[in-house]
PDB file of N, CA and C in Angstrom:
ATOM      1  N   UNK A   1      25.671  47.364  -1.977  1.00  0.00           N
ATOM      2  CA  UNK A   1      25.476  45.942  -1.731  1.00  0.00           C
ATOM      3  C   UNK A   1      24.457  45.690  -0.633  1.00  0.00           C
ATOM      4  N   UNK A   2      24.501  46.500  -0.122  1.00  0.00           N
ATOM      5  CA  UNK A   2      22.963  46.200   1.251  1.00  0.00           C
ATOM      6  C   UNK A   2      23.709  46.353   2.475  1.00  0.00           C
ATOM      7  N   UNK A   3      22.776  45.342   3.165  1.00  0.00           N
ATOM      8  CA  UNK A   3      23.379  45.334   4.474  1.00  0.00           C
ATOM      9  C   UNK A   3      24.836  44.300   4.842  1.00  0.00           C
ATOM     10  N   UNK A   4      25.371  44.827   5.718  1.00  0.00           N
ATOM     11  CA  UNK A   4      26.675  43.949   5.864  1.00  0.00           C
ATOM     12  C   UNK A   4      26.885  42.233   5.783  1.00  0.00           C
ATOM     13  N   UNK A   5      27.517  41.978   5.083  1.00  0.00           N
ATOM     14  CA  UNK A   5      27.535  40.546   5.189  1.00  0.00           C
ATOM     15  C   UNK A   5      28.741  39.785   6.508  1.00  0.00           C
ATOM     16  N   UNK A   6      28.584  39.012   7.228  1.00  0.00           N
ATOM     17  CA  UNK A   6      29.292  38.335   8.042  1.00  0.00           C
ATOM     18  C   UNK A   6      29.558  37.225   7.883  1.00  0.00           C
ATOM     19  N   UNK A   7      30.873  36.810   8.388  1.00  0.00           N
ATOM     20  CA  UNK A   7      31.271  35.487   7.952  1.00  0.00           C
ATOM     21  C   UNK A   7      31.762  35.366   9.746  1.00  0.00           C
ATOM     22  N   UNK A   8      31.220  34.177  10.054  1.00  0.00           N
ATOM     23  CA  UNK A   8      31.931  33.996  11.500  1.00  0.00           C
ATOM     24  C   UNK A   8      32.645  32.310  11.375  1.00  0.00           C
ATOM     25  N   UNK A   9      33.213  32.397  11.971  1.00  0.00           N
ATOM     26  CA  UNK A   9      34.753  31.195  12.492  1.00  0.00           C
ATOM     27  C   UNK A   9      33.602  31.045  14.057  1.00  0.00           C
ATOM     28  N   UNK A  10      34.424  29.963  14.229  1.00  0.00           N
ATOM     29  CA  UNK A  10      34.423  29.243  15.933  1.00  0.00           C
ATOM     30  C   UNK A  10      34.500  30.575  16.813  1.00  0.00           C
ATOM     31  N   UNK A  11      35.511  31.237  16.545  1.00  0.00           N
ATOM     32  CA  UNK A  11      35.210  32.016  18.045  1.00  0.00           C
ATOM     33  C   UNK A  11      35.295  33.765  17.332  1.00  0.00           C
ATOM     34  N   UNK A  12      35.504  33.513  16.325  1.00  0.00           N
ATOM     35  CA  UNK A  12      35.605  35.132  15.259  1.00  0.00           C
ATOM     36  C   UNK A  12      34.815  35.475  14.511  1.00  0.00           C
ATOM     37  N   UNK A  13      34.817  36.842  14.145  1.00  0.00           N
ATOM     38  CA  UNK A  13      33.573  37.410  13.219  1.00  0.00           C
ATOM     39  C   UNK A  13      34.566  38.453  12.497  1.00  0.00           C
ATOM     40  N   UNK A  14      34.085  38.146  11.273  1.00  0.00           N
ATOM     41  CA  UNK A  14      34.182  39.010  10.112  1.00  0.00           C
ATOM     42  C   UNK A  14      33.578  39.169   9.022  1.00  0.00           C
ATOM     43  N   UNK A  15      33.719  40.885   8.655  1.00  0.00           N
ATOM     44  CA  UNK A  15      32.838  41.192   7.788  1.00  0.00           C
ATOM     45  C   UNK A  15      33.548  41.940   6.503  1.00  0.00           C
ATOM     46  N   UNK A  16      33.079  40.612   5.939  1.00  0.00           N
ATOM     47  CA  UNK A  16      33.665  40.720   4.248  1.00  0.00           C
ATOM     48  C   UNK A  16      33.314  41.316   3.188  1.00  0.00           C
ATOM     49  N   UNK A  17      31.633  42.342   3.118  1.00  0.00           N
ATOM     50  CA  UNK A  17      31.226  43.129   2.641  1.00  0.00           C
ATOM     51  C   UNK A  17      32.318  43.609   1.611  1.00  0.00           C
ATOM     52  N   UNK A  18      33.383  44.016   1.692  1.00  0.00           N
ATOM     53  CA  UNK A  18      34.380  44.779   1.122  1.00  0.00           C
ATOM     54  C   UNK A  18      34.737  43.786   0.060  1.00  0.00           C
ATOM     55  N   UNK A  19      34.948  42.531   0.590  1.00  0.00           N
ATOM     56  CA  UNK A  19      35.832  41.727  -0.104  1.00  0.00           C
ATOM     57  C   UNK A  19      34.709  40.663  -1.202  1.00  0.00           C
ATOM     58  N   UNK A  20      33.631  41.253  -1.205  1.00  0.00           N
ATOM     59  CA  UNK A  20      32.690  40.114  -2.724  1.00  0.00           C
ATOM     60  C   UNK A  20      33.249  40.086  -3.076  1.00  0.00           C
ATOM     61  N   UNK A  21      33.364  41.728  -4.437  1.00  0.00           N
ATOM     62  CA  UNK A  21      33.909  41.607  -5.517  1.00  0.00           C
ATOM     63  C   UNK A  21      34.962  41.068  -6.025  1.00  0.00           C
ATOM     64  N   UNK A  22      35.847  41.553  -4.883  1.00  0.00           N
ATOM     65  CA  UNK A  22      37.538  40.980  -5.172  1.00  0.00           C
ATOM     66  C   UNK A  22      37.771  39.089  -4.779  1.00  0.00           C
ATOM     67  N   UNK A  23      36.824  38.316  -4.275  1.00  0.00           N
ATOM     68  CA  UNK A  23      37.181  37.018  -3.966  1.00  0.00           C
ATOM     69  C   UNK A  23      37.071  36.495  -5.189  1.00  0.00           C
ATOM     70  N   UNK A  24      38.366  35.466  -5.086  1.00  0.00           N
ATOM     71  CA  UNK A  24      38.667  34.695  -6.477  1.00  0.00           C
ATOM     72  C   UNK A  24      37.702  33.194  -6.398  1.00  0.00           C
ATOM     73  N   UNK A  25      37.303  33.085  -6.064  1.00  0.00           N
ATOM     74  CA  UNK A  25      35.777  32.388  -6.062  1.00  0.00           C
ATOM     75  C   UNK A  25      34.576  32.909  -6.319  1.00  0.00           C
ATOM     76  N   UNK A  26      34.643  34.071  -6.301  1.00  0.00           N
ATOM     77  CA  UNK A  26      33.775  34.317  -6.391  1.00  0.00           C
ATOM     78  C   UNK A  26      32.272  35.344  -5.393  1.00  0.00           C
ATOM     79  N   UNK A  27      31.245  36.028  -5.330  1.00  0.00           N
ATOM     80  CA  UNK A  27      30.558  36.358  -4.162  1.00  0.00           C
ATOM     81  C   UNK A  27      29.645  35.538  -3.713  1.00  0.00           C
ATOM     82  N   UNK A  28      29.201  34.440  -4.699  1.00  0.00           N
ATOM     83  CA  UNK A  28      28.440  33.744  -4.171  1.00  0.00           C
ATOM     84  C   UNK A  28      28.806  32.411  -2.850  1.00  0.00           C
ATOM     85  N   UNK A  29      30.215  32.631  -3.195  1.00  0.00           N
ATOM     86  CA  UNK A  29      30.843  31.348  -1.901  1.00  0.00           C
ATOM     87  C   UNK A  29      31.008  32.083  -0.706  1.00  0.00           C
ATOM     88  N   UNK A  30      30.999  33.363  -0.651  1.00  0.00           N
ATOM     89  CA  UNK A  30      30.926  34.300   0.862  1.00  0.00           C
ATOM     90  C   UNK A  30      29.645  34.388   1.211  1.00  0.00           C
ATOM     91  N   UNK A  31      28.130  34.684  -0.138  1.00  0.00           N
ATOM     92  CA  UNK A  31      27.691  34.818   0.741  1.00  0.00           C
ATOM     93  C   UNK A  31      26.521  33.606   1.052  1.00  0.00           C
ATOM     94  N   UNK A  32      27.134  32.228   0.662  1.00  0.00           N
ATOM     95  CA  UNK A  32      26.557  30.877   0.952  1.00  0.00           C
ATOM     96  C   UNK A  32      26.907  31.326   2.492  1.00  0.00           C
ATOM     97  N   UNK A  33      28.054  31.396   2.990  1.00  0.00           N
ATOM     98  CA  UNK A  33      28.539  31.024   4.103  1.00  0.00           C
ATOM     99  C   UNK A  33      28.374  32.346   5.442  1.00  0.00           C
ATOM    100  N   UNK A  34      27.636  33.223   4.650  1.00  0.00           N
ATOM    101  CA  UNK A  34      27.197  34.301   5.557  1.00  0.00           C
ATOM    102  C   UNK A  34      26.021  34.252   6.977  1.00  0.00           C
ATOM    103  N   UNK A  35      26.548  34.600   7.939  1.00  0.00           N
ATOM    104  CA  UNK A  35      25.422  34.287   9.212  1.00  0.00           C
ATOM    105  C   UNK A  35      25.344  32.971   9.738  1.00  0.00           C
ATOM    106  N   UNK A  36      26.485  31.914   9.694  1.00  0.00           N
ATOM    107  CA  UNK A  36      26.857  30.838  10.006  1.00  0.00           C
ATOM    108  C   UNK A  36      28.272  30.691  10.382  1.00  0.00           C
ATOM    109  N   UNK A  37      28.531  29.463  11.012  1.00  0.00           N
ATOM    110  CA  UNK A  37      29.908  29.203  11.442  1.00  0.00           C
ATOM    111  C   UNK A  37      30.337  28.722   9.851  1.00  0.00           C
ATOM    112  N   UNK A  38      31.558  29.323   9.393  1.00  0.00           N
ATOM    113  CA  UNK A  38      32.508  29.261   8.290  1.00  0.00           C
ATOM    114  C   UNK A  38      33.183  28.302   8.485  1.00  0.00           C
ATOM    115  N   UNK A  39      33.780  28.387   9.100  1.00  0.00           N
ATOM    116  CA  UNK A  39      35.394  27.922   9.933  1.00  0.00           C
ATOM    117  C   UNK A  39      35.117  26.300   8.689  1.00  0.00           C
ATOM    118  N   UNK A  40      34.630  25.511   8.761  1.00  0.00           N
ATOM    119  CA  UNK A  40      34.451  24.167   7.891  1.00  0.00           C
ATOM    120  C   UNK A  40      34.875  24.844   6.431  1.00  0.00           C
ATOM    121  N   UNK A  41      33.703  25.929   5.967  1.00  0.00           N
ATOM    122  CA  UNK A  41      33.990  26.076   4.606  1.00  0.00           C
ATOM    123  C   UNK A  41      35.188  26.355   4.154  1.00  0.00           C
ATOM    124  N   UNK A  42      35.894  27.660   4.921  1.00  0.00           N
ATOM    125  CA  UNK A  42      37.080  28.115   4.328  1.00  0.00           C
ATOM    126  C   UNK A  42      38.351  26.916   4.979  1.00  0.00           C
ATOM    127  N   UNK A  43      37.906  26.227   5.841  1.00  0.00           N
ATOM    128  CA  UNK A  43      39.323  24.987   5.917  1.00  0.00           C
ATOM    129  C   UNK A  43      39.038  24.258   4.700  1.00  0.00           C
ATOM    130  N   UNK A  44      37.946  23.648   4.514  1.00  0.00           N
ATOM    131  CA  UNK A  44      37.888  22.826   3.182  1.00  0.00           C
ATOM    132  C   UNK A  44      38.105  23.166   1.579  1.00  0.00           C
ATOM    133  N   UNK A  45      38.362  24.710   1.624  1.00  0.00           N
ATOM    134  CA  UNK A  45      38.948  25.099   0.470  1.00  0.00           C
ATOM    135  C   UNK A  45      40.374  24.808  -0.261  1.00  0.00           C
ATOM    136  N   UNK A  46      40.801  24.933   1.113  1.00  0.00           N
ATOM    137  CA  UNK A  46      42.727  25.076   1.492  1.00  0.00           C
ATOM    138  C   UNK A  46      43.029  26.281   1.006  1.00  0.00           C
ATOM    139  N   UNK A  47      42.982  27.198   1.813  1.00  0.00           N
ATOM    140  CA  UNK A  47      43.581  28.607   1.522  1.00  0.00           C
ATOM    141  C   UNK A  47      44.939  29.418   1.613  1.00  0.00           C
ATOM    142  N   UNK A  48      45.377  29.984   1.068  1.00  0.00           N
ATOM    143  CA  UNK A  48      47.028  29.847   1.063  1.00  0.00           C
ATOM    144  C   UNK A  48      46.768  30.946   2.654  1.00  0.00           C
ATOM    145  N   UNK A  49      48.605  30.772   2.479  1.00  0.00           N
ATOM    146  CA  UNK A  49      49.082  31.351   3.822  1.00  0.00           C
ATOM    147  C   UNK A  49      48.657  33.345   3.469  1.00  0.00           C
ATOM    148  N   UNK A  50      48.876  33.509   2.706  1.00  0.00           N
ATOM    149  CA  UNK A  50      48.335  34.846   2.203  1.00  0.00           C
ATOM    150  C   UNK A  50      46.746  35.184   2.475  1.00  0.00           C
ATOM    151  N   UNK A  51      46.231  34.245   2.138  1.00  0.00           N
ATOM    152  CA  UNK A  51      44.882  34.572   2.043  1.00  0.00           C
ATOM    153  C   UNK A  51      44.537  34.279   3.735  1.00  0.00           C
ATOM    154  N   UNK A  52      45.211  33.878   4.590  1.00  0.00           N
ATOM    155  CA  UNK A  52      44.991  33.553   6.093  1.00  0.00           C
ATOM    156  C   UNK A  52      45.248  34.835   6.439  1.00  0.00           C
ATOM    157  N   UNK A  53      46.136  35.649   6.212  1.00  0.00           N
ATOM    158  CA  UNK A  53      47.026  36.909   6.522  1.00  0.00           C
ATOM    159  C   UNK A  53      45.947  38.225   5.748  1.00  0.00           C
ATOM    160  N   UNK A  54      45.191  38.483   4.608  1.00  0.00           N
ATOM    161  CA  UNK A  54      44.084  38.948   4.832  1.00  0.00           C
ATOM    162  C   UNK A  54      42.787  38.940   5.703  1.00  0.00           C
ATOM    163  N   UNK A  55      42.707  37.870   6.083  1.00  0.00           N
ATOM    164  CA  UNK A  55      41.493  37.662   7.343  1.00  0.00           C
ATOM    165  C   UNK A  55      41.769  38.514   8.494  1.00  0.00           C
ATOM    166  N   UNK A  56      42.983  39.383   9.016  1.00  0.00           N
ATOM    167  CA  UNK A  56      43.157  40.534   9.806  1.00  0.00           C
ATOM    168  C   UNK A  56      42.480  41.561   9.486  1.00  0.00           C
ATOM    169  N   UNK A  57      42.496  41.834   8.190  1.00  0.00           N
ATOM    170  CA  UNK A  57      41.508  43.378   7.527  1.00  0.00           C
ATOM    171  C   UNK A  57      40.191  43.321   7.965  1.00  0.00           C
ATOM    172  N   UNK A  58      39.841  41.687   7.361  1.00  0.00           N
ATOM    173  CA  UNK A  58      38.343  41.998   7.692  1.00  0.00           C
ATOM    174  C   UNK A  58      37.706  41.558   8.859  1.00  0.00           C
ATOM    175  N   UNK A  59      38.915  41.404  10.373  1.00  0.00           N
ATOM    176  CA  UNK A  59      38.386  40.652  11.451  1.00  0.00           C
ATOM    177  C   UNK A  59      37.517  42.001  12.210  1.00  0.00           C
ATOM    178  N   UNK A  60      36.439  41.852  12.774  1.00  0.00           N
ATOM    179  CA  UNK A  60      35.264  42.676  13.440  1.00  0.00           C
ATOM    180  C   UNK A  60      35.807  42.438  15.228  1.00  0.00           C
ATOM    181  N   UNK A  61      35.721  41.195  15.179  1.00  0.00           N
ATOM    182  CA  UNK A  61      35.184  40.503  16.949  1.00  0.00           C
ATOM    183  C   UNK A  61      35.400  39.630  17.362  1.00  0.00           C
ATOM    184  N   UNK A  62      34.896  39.225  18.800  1.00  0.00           N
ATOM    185  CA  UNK A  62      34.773  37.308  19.034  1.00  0.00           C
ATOM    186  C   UNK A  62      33.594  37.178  19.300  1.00  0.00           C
ATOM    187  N   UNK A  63      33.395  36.248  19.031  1.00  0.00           N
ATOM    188  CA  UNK A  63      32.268  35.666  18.843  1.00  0.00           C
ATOM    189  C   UNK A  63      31.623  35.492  20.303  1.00  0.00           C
ATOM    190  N   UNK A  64      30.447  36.007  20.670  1.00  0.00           N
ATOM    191  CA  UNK A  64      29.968  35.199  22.277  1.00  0.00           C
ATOM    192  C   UNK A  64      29.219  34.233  22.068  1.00  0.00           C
ATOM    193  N   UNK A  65      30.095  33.442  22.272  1.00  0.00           N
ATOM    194  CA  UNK A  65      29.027  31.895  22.751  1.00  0.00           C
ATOM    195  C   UNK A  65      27.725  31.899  23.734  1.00  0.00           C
ATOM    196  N   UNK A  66      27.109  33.235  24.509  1.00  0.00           N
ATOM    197  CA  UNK A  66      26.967  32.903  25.654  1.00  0.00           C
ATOM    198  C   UNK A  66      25.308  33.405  24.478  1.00  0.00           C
ATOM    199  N   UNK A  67      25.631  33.401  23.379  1.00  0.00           N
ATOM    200  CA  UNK A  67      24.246  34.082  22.620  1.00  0.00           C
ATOM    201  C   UNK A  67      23.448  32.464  21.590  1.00  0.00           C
ATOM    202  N   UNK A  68      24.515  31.598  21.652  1.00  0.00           N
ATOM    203  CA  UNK A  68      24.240  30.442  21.072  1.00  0.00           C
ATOM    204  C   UNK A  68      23.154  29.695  21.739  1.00  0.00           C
ATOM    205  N   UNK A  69      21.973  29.430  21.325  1.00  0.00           N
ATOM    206  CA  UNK A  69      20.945  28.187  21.901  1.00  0.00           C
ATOM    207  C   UNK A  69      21.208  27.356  22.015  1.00  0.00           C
ATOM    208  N   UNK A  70      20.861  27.009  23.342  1.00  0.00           N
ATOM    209  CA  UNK A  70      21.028  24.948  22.980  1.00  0.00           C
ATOM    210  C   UNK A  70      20.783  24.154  22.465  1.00  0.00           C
ATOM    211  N   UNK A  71      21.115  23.109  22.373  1.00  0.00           N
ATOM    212  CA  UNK A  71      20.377  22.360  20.953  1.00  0.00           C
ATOM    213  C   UNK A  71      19.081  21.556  21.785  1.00  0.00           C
ATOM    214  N   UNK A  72      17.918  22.063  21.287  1.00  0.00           N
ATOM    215  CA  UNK A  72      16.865  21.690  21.015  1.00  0.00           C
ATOM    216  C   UNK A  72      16.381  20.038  20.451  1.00  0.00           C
ATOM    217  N   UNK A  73      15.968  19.102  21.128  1.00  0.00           N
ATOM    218  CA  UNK A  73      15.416  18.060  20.536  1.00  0.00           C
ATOM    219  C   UNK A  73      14.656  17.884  19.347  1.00  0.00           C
ATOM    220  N   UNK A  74      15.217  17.070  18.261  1.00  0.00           N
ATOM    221  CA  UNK A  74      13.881  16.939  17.047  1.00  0.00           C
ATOM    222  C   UNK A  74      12.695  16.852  17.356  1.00  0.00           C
ATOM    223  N   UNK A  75      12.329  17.849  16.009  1.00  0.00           N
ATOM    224  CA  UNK A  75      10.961  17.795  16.266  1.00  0.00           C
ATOM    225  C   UNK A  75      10.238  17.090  15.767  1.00  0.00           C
ATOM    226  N   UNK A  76       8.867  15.793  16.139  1.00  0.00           N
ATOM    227  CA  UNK A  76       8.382  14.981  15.454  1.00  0.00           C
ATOM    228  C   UNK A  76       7.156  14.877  15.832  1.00  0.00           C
ATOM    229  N   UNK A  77       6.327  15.252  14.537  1.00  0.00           N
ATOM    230  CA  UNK A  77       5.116  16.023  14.361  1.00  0.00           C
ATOM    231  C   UNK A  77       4.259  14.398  14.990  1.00  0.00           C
ATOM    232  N   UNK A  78       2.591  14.958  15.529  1.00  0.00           N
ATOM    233  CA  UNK A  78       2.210  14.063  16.077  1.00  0.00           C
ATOM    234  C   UNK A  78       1.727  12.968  15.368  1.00  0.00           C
ATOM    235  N   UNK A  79       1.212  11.778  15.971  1.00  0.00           N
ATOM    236  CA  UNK A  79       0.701  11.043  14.781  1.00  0.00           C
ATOM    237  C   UNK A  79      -1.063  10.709  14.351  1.00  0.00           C
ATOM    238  N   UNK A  80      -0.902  10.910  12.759  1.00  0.00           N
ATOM    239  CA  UNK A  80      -1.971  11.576  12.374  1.00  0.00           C
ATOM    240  C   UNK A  80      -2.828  10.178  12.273  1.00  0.00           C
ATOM    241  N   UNK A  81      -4.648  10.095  12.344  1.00  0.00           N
ATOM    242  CA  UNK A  81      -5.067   8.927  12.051  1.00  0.00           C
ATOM    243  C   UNK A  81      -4.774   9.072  10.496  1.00  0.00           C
ATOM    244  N   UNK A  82      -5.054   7.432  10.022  1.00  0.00           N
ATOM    245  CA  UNK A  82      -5.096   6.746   9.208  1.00  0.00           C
ATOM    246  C   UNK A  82      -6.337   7.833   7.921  1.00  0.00           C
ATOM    247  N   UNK A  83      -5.896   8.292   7.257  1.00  0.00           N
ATOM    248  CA  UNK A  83      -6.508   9.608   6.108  1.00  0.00           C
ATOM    249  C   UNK A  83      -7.322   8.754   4.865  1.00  0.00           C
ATOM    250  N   UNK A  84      -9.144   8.552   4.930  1.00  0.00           N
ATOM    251  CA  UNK A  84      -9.794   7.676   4.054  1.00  0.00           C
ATOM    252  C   UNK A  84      -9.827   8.531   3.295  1.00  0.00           C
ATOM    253  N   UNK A  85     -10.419   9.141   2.279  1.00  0.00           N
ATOM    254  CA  UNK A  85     -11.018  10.011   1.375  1.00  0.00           C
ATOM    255  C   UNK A  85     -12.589   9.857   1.056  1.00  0.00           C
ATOM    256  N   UNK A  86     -12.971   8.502   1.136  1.00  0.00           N
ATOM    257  CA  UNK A  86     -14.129   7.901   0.711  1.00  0.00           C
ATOM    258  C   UNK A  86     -15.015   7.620   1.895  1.00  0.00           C
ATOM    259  N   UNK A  87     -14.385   7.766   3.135  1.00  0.00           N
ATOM    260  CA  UNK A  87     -15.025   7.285   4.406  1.00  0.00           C
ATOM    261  C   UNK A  87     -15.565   6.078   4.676  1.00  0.00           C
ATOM    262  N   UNK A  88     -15.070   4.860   3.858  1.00  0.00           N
ATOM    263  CA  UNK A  88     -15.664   3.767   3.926  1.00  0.00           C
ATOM    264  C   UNK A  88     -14.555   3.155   4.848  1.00  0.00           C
ATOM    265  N   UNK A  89     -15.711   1.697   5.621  1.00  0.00           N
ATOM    266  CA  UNK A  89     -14.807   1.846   6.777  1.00  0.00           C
ATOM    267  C   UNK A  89     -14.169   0.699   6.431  1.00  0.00           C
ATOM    268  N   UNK A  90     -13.025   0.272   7.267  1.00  0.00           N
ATOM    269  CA  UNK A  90     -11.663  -1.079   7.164  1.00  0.00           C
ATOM    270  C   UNK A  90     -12.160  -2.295   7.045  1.00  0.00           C
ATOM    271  N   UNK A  91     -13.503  -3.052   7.278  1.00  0.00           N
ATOM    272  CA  UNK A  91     -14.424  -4.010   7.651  1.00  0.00           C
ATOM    273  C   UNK A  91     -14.997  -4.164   5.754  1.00  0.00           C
ATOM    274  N   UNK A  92     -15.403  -3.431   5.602  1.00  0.00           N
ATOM    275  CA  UNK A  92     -15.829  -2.983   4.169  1.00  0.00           C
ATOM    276  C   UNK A  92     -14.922  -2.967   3.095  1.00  0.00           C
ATOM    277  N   UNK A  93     -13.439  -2.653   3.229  1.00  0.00           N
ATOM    278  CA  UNK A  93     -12.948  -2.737   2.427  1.00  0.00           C
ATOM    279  C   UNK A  93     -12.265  -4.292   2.230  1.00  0.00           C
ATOM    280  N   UNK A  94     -11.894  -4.649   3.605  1.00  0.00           N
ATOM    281  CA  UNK A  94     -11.080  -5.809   3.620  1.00  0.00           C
ATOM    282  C   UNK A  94     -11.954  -7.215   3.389  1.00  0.00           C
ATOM    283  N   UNK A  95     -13.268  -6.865   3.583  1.00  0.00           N
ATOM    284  CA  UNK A  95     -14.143  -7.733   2.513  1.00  0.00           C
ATOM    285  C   UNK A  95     -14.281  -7.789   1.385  1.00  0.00           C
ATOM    286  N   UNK A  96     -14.305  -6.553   0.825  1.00  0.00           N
ATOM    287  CA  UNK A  96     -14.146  -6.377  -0.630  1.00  0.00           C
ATOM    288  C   UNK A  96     -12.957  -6.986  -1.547  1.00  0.00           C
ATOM    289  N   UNK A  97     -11.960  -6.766  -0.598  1.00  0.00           N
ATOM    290  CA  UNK A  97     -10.578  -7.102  -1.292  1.00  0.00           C
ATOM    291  C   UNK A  97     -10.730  -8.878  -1.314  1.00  0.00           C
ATOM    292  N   UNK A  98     -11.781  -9.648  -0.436  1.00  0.00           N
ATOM    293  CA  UNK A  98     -11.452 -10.914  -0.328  1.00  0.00           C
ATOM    294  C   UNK A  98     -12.868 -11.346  -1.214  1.00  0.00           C
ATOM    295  N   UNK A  99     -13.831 -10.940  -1.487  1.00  0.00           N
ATOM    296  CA  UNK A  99     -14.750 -11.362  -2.518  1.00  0.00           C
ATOM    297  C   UNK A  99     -15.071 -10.971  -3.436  1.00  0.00           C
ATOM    298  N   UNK A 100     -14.106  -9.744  -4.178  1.00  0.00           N
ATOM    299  CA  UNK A 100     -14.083  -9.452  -5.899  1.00  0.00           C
ATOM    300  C   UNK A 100     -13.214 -10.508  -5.971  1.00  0.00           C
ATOM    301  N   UNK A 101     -11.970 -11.010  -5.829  1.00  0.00           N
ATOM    302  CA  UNK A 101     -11.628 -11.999  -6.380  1.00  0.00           C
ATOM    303  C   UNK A 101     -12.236 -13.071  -6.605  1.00  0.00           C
ATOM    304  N   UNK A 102     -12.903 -13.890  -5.414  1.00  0.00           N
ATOM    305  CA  UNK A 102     -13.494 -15.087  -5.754  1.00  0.00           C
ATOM    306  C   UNK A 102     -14.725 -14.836  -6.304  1.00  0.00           C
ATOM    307  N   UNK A 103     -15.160 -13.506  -6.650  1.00  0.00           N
ATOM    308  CA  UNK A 103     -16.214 -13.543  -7.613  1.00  0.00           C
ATOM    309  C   UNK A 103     -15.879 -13.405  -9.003  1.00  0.00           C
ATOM    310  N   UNK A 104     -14.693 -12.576  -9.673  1.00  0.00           N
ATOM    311  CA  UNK A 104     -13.976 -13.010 -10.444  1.00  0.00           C
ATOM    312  C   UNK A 104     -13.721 -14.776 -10.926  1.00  0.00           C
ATOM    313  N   UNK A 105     -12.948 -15.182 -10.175  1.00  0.00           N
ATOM    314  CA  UNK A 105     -12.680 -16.756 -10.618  1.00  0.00           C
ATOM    315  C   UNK A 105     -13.831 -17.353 -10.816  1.00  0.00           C
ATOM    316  N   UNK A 106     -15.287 -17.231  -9.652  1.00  0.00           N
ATOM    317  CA  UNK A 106     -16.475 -18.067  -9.911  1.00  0.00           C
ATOM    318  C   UNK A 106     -16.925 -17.559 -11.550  1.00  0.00           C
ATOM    319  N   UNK A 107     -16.747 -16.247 -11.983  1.00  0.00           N
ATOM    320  CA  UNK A 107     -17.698 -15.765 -13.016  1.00  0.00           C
ATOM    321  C   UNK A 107     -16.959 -16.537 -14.123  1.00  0.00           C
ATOM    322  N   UNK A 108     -15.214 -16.677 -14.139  1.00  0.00           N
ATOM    323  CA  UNK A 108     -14.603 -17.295 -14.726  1.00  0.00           C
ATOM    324  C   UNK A 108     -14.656 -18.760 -14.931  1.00  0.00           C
ATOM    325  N   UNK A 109     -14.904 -19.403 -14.016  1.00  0.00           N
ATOM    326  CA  UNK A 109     -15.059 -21.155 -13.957  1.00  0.00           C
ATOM    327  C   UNK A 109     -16.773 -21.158 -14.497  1.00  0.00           C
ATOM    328  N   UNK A 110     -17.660 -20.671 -14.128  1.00  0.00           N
ATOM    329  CA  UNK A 110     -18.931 -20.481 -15.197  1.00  0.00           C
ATOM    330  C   UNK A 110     -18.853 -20.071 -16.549  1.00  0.00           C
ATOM    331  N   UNK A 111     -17.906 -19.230 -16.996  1.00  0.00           N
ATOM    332  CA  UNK A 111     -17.537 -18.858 -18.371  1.00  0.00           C
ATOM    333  C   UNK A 111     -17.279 -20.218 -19.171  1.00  0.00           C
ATOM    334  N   UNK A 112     -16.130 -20.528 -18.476  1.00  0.00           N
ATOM    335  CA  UNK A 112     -15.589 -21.612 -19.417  1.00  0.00           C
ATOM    336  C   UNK A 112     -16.226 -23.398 -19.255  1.00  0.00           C
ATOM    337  N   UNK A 113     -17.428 -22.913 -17.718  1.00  0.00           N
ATOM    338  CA  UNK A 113     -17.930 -24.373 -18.236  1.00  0.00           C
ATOM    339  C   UNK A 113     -19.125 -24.326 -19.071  1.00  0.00           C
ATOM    340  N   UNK A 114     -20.016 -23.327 -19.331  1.00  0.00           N
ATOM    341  CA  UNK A 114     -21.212 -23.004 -20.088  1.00  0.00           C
ATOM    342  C   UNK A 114     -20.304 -23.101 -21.555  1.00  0.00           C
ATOM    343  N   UNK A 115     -19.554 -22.371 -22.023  1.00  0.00           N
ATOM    344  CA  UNK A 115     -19.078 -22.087 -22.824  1.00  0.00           C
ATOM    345  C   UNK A 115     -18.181 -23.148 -23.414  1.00  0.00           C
ATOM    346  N   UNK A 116     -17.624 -24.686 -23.113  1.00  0.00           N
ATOM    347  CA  UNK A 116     -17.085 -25.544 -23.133  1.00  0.00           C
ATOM    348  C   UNK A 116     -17.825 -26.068 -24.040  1.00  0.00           C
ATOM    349  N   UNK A 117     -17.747 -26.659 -25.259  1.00  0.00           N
ATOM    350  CA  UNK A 117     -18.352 -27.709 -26.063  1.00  0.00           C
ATOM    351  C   UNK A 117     -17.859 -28.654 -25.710  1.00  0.00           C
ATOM    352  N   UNK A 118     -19.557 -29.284 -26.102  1.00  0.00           N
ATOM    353  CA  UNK A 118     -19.555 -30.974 -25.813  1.00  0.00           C
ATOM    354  C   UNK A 118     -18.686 -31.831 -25.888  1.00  0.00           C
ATOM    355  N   UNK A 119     -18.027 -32.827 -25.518  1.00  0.00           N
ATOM    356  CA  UNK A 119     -17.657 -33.831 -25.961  1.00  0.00           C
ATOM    357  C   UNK A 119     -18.279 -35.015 -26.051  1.00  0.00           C
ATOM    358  N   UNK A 120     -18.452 -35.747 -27.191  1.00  0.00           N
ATOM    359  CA  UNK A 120     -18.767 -36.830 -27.176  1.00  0.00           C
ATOM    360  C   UNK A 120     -18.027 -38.030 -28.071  1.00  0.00           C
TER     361      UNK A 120
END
C-alpha cells in the first residue's frame, strides 16, 4: 500500500494502514481523511461503541500542538489595472458608446423621411 497512512483526532494519531481493507466504508473514507484532523469525520459518521474500542490497535501518539502554524491572514492578491486588449483609451470608447447610437437613429429618421411617400 505505500507509505503509512494517518488519521489524527484533536490531540491523537493513528495509523490505519492496516485497517483499508477491512473498513466497512470502505478505503477511500480513511484515506479522504488522512494527514488532517479526523475527529469531525469519524463523529459525524456515528460509530458504534465497538468500533471506538478498535481505535486502541491503531492508536500511534499525541498529537503536538506545539508543531501547528498559526493561522495566517487571507490572502488577497493585489489589485490589477483595468485589462484593454485593444488599447483604446476610456475617452474613445465612452464617445463611441454615445454617438453610434445617435448616428443610428439620425440614419434612421433620414430613412424613413426620404423614403416616406407623398401625401397629397
Amino acid at each position: 500500500m505505500g507509505a503509512e497512512k494517518k488519521v489524527y483526532t484533536l490531540e491523537e494519531v493513528y495509523d490505519v494502514t492496516k485497517f483499508l481493507e477491512d473498513h466497512p466504508g470502505g478505503d477511500e473514507v480513511l484515506l479522504s481523511s488522512t494527514g488532517k484532523d479526523a475527529t469531525d469525520d469519524f463523529d459525524n459518521v456515528g460509530h458504534s461503541t465497538s468500533a471506538r474500542a478498535m481505535m486502541d490497535e491503531y492508536y500511534v501518539g499525541d498529537f503536538d500542538k506545539a508543531f501547528i502554524p498559526a493561522k495566517t491572514a487571507k490572502y488577497t492578491p493585489p489589485k490589477q489595472p483595468h485589462y484593454n486588449p485593444d488599447k483604446t483609451s476610456d475617452f474613445i470608447i465612452k464617445l463611441l458608446q454615445f454617438l453610434v447610437p445617435l448616428l443610428i437613429l439620425g440614419l434612421a429618421f433620414v430613412v424613413r423621411t426620404y423614403t416616406k411617400s407623398p401625401t397629397t
